[in-house]
N, C-alpha and C. Protein backbone atom coordinates (compact mmCIF):
# COMPACT_ATOMS: atom_id res chain seq x y z
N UNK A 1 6.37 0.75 19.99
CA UNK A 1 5.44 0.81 18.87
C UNK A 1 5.76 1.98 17.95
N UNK A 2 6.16 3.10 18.44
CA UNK A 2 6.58 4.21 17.75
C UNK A 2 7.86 3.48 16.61
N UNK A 3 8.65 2.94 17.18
CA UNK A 3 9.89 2.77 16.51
C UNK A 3 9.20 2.19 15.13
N UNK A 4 8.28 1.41 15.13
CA UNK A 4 7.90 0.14 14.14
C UNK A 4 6.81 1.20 13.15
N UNK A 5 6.51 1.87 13.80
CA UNK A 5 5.19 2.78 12.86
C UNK A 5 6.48 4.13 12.01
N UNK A 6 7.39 4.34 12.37
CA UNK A 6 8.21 5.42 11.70
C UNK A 6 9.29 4.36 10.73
N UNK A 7 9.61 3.18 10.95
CA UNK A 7 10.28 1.97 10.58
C UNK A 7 9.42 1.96 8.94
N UNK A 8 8.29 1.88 9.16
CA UNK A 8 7.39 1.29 8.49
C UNK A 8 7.31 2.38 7.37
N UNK A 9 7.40 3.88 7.95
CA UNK A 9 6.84 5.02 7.17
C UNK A 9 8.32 5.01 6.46
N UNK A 10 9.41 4.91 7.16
CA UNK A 10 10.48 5.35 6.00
C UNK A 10 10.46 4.19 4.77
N UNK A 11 10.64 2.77 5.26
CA UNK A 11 10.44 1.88 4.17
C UNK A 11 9.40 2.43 2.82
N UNK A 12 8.12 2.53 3.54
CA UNK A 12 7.32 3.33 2.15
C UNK A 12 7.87 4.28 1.28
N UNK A 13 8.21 5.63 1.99
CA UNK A 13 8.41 6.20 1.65
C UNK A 13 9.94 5.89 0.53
N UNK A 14 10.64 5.45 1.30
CA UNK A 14 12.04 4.70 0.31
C UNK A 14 11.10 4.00 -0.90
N UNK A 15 10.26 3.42 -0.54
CA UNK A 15 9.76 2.07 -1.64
C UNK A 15 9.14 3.40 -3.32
N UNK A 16 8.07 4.26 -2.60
CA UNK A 16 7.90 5.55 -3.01
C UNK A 16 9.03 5.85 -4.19
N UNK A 17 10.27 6.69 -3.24
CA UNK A 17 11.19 7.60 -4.37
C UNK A 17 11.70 6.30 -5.01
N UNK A 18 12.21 5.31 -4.86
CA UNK A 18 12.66 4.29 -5.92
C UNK A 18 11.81 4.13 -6.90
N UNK A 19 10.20 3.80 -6.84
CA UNK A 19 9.43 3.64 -7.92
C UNK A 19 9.43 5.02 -8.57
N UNK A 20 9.05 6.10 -7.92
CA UNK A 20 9.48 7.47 -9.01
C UNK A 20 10.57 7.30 -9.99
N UNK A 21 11.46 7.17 -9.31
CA UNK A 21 12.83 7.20 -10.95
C UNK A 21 12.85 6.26 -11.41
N UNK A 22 12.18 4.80 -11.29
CA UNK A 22 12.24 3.93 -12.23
C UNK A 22 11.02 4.52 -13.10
N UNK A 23 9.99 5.28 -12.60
CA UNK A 23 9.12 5.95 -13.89
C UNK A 23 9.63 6.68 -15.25
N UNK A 24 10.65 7.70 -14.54
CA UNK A 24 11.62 8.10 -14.81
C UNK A 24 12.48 7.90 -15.56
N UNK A 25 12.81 6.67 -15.65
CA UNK A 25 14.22 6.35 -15.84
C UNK A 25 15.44 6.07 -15.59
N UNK A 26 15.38 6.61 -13.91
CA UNK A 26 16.25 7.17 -13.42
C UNK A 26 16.81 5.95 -12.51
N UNK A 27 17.82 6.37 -11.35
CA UNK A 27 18.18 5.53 -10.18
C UNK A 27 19.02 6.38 -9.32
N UNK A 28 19.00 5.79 -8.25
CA UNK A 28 19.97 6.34 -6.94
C UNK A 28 20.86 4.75 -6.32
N UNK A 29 21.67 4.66 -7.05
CA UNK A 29 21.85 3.24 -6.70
C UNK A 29 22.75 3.28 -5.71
N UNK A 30 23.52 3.81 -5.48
CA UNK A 30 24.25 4.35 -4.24
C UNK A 30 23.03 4.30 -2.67
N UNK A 31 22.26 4.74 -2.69
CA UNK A 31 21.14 4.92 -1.66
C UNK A 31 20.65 3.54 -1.55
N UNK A 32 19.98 3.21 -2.72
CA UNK A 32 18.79 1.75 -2.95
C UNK A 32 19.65 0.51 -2.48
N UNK A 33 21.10 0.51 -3.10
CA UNK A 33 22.27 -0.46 -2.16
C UNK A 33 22.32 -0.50 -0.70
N UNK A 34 22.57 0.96 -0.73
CA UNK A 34 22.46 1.00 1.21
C UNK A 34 21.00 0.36 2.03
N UNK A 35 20.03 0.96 1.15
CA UNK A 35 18.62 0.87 1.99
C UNK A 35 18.68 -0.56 1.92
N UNK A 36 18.72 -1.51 0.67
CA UNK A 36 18.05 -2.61 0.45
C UNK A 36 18.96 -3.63 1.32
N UNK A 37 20.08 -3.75 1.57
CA UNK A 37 21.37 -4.17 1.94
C UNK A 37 21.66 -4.30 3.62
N UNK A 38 20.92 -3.02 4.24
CA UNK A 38 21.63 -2.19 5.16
C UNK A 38 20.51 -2.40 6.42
N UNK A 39 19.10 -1.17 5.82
CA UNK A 39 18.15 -0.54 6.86
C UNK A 39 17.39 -2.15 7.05
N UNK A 40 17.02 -2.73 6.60
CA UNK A 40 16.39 -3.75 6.86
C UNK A 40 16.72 -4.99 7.98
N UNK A 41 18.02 -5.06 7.84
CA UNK A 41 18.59 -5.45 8.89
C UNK A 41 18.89 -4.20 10.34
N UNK A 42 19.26 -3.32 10.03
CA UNK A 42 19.15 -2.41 11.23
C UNK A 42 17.18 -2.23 11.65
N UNK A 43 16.71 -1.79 11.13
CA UNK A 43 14.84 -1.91 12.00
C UNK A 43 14.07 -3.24 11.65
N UNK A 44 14.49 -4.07 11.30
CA UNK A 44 13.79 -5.30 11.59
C UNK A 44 12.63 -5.69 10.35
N UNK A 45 12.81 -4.54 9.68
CA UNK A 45 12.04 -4.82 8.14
C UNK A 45 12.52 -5.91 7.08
N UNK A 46 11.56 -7.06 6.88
CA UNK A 46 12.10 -7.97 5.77
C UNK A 46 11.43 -8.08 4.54
């Protein structure tokens, strides 16, 4: 249960700094590739 409740907190938190720099203007597309691409398949987030 731990794994799925810290799973859960990084997704937010990722979901979080992406909406900041699109306020912004900005991007990390290097990162947002990896996360969107990558972590979801590694912790089970869809």
């Amino acid at each position: 249960m731990e794994k799925d409740t810290r799973n859960t907190s990084f997704f937010l938190e990722c979901t979080r700094y992406f909406a900041s720099l699109r306020r912004k203007g900005r991007n990390d597309t290097g990162f947002e590739d990896e996360f969107f691409y990558t972590v979801p398949a590694m912790t089970g987030i869809k």
